[in-house]
Protein backbone atom coordinates (compact mmCIF):
# COMPACT_ATOMS: atom_id res chain seq x y z
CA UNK A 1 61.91 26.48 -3.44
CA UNK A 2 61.84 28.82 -0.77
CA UNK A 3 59.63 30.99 -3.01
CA UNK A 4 57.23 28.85 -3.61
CA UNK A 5 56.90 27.76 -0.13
CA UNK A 6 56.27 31.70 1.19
CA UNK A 7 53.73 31.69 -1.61
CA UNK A 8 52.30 27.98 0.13
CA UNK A 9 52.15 30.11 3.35
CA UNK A 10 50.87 33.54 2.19
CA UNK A 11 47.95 31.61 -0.02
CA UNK A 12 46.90 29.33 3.39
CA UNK A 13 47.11 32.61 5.67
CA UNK A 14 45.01 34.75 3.08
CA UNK A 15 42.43 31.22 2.80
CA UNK A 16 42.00 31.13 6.87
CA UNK A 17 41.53 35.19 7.08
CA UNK A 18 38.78 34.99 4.02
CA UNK A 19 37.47 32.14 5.52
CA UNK A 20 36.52 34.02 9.21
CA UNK A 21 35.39 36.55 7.73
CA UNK A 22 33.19 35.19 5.06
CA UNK A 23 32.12 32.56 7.74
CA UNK A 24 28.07 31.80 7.19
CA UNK A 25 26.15 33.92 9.83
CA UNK A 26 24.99 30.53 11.18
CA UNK A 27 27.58 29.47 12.24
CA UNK A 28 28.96 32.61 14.15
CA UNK A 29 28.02 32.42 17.95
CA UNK A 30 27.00 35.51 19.87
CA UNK A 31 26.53 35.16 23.15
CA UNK A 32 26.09 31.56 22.90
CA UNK A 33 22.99 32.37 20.03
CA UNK A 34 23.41 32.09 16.41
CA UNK A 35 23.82 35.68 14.90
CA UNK A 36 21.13 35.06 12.02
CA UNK A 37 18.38 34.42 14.86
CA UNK A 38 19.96 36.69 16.71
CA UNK A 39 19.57 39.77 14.08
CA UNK A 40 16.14 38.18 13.18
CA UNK A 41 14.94 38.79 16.48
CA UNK A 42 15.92 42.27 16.52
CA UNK A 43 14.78 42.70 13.47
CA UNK A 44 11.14 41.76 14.36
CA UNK A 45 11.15 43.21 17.50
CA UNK A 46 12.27 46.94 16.63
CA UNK A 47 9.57 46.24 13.25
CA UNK A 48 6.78 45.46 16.03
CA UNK A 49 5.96 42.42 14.24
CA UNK A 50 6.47 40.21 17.49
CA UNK A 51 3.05 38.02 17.63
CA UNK A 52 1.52 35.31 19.69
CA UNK A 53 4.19 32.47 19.58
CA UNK A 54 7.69 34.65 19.40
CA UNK A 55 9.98 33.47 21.96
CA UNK A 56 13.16 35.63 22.48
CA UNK A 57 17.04 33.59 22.00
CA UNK A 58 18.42 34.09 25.25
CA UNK A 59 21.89 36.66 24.72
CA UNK A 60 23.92 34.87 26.78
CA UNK A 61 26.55 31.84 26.40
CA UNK A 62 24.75 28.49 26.84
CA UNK A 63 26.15 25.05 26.79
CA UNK A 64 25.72 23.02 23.93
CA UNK A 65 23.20 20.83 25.94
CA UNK A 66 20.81 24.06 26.83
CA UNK A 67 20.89 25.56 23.43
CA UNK A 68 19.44 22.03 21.90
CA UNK A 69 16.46 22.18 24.67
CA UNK A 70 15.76 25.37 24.28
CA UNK A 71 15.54 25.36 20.46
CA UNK A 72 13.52 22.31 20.95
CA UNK A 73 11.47 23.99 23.17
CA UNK A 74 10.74 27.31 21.10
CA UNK A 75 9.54 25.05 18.37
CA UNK A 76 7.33 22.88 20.17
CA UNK A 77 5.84 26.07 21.88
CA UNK A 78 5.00 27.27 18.57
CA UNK A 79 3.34 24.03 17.51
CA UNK A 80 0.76 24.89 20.00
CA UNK A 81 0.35 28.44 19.38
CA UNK A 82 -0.17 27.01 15.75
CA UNK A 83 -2.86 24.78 16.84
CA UNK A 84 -4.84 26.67 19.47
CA UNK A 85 -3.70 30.22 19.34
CA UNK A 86 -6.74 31.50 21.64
CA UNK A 87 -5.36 29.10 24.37
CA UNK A 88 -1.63 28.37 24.58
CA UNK A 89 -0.04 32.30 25.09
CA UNK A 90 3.53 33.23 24.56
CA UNK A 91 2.93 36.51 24.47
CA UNK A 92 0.07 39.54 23.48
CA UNK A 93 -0.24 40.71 19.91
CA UNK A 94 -0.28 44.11 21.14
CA UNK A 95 2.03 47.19 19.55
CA UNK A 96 1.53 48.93 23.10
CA UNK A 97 4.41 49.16 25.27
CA UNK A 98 2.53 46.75 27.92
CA UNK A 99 4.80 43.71 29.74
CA UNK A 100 3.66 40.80 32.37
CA UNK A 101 6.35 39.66 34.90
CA UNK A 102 5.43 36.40 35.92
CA UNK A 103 7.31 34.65 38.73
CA UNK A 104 6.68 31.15 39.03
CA UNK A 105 7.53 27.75 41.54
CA UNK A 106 6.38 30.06 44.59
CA UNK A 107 4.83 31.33 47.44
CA UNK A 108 7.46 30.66 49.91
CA UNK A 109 8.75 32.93 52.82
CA UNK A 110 12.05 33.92 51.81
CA UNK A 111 11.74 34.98 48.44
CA UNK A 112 8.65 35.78 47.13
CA UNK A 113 7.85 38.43 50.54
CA UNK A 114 11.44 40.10 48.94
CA UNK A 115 9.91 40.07 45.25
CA UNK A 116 6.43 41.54 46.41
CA UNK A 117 8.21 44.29 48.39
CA UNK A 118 9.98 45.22 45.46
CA UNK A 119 6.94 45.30 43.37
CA UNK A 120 5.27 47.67 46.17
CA UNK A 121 8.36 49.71 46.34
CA UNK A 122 7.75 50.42 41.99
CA UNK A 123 3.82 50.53 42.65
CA UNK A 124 3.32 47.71 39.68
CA UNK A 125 1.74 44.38 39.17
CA UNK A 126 2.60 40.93 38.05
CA UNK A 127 1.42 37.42 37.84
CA UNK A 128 2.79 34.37 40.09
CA UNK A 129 2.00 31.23 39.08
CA UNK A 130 1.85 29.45 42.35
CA UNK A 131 2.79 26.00 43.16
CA UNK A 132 -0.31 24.35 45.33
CA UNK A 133 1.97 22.19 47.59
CA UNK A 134 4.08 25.42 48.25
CA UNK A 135 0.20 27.37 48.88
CA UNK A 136 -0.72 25.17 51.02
CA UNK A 137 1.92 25.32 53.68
CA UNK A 138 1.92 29.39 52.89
CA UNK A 139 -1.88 30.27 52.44
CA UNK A 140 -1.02 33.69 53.93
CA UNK A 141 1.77 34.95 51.14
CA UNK A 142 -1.08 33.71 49.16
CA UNK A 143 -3.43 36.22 50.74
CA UNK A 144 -1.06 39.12 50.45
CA UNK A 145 0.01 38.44 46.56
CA UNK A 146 -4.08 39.17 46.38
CA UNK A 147 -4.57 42.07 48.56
CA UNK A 148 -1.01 43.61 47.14
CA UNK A 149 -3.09 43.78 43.61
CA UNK A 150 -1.30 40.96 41.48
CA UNK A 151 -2.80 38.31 40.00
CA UNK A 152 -2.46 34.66 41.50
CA UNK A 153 -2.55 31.99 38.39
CA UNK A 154 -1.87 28.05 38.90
CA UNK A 155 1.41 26.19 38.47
CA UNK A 156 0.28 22.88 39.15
CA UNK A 157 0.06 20.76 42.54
CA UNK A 158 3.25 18.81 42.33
CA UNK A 159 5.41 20.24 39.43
CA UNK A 160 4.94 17.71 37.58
CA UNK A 161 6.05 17.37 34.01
CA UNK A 162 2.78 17.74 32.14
CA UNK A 163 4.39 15.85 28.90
CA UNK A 164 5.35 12.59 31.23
CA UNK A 165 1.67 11.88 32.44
CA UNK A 166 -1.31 10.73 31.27
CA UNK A 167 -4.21 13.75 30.60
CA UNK A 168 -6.23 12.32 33.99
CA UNK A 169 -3.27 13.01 35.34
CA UNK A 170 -2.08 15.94 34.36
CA UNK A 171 -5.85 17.49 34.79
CA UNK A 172 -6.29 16.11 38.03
CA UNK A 173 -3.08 17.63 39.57
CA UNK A 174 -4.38 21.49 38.15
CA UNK A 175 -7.74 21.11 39.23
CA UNK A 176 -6.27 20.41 42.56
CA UNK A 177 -4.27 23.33 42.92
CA UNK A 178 -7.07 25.21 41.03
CA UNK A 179 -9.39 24.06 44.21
CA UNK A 180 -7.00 24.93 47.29
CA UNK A 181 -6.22 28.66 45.56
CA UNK A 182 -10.03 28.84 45.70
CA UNK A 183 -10.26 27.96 49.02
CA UNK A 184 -7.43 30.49 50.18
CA UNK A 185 -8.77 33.59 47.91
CA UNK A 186 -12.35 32.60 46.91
CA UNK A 187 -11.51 33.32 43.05
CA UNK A 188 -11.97 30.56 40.47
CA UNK A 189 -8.12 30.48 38.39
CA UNK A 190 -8.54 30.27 34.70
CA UNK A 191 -4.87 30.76 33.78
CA UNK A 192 -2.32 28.22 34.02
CA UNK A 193 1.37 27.77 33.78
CA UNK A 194 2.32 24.07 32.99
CA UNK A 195 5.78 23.29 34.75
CA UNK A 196 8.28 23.47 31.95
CA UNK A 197 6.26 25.44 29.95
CA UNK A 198 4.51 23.00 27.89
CA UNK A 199 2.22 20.12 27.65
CA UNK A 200 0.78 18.21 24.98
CA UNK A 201 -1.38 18.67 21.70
CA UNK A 202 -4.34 15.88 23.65
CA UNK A 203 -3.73 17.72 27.20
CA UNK A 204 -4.32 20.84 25.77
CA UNK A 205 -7.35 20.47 23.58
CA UNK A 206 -8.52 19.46 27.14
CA UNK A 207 -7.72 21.90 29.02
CA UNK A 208 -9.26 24.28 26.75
CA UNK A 209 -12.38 22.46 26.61
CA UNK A 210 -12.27 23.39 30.28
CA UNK A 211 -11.99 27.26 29.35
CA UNK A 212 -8.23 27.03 31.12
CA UNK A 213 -5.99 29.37 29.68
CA UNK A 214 -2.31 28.44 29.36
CA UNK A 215 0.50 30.67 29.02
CA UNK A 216 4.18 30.27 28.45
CA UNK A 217 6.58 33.69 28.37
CA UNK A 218 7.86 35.49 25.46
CA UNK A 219 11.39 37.00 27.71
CA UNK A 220 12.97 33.97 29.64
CA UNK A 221 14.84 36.00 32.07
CA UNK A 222 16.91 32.63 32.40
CA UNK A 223 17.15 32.94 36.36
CA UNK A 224 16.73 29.39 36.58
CA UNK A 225 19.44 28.59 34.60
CA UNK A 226 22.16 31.37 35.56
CA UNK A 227 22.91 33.31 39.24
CA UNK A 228 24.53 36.24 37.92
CA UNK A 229 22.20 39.42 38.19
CA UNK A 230 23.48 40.89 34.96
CA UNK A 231 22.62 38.28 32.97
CA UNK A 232 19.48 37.89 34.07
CA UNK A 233 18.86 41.79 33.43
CA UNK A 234 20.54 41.23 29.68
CA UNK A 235 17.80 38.47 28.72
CA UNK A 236 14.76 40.38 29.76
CA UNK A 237 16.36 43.82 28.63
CA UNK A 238 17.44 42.25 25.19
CA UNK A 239 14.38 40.00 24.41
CA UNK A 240 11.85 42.95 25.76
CA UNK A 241 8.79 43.93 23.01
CA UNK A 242 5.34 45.41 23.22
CA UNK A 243 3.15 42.62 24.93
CA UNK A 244 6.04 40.64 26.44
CA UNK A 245 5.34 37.74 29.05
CA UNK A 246 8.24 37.49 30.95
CA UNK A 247 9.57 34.34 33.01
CA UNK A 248 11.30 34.71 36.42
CA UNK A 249 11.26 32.50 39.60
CA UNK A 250 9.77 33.61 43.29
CA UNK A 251 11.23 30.49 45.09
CA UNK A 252 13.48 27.71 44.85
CA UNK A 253 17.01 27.41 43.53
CA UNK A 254 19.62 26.42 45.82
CA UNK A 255 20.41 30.46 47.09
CA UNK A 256 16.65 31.00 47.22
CA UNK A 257 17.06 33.42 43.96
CA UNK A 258 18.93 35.85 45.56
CA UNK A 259 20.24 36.79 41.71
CA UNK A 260 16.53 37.16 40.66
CA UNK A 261 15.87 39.52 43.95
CA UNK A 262 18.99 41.66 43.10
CA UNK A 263 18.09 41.69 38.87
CA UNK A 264 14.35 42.94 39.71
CA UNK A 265 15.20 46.59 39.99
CA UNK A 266 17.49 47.07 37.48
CA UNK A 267 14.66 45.64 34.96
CA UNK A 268 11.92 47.16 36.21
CA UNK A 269 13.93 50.55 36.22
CA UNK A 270 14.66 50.10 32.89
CA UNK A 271 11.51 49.18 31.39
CA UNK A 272 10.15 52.13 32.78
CA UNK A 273 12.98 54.44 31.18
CA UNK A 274 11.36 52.90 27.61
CA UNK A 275 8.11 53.61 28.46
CA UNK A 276 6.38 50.29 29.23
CA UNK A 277 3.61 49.62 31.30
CA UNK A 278 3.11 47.00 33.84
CA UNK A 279 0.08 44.67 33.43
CA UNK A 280 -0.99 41.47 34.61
CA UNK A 281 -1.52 38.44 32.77
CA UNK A 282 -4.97 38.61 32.63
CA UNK A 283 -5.09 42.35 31.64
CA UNK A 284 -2.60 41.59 28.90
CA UNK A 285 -4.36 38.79 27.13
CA UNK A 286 -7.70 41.17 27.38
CA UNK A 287 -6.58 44.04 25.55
């Protein structure tokens, strides 16, 4: 008896060992990610075969909650892409080592004066996709994103959540931003962020009928989700590729994104040690 009961306990150790090991790569977590998109990713990234509609897993351990919206997310974004590729942007088709930083929900006066003075300090440009109720009370850090040589694109009027409202709506609160940035910089803005980073297959056939552009991000640096500086610099540094668009904040967040702030060297450093250049939106869509 004894025997057969080592034999009962050798054959159930030698079944859980096999069964680790032989575990499907979906259902191995790296990071929080599945390791099949996870390889995938770097598989299509180091290939250069990262085109309009690619949006990076995020390397880092997520709740079960944020993985579902994200996934959710990526697919929707791609649904778009799908259906009006020259309008809804995740990212540049380009094999050039070119990369947009885009900070969005600004300008205020605590963070974004930080950001721009780091951005000064490297001598490259970005993108902020400006809030109009935060422009309005801060017309001047409006001014000086313009005169520092970035581009200012629109974020809505009231962060609103383009997939709640009607298309009236939803049109009416970007034209109003769109007016007040023209009013503080005399420049008409053709590229728009929606808040959340999507809106619908009606508000978008729309929009481009008004010759808008909309762009989402490629690298979600995650900044709004997590306040520790390393992570942040892991999702950007992980997800980078050749005509990246990548997603940070310039305001809000209840430390005023003192993570983001701290993270912006360290990736900006780094992308220069691989050789990429720094481009606006604009001048990344146009190549």
């Amino acid at each position: 008896m004894k025997r057969i009961k080592y034999v009962i306990i050798s054959m159930v150790i030698c079944i859980v060992i096999i069964s680790i090991y032989i575990q499907p790569l979906s259902q191995r977590n790296i990071g929080g990610t599945k390791e099949f998109m996870y390889i995938e990713q770097k598989n299509l990234i180091s290939n250069d075969n990262v085109s309009n509609g690619f949006i990076a897993t995020p390397p880092i351990m997520l709740d079960s909650d944020t993985k579902e919206n994200l996934t959710k997310f990526h697919i929707d974004a791609r649904k778009l892409v799908e259906e009006f590729p020259t309008t809804f942007f995740t990212c540049s088709n380009t094999q050039q080592k070119k990369v947009a930083i885009t900070f969005d929900d600004g300008p205020d006066t605590k963070t974004t004066p930080k950001i721009l003075k780091i951005l000064d300090k490297y001598d490259i440009p970005a993108t902020f996709f400006v809030i109009g109720e935060n422009a309005q009370k801060h017309g001047d850090v409006c001014k000086e994103i313009i005169s520092s040589g970035h581009q200012l694109a629109n974020h809505s009027f009231t962060h609103l959540r383009p997939t709640d409202v009607s298309i009236k709506t939803l049109i009416n609160d970007f034209e109003k931003c769109n007016e007040l940035l023209k009013d503080i910089t005399n420049m008409d803005i053709q590229y728009i962020r929606p808040p959340y980073g999507l809106v619908t297959l009606n508000q978008l056939l729309v929009l481009r009928e008004k010759n808008f552009k909309i762009i989402g991000w490629s690298v979600d640096s995650m900044d709004w989700h997590t306040s520790d500086k390393d992570e942040i610099v892991r999702c950007v540094i992980d997800g980078i590729h050749p005509g990246a668009i990548v997603l940070m904040h310039s305001a809000g967040g209840s430390d005023n994104r003192v993570a983001t702030v701290h993270a912006l060297p360290t990736i900006i450093e780094s992308l220069k040690e691989q050789g990429y250049n720094f481009v606006t939106v604009e001048q990344l869509l146009k190549e």
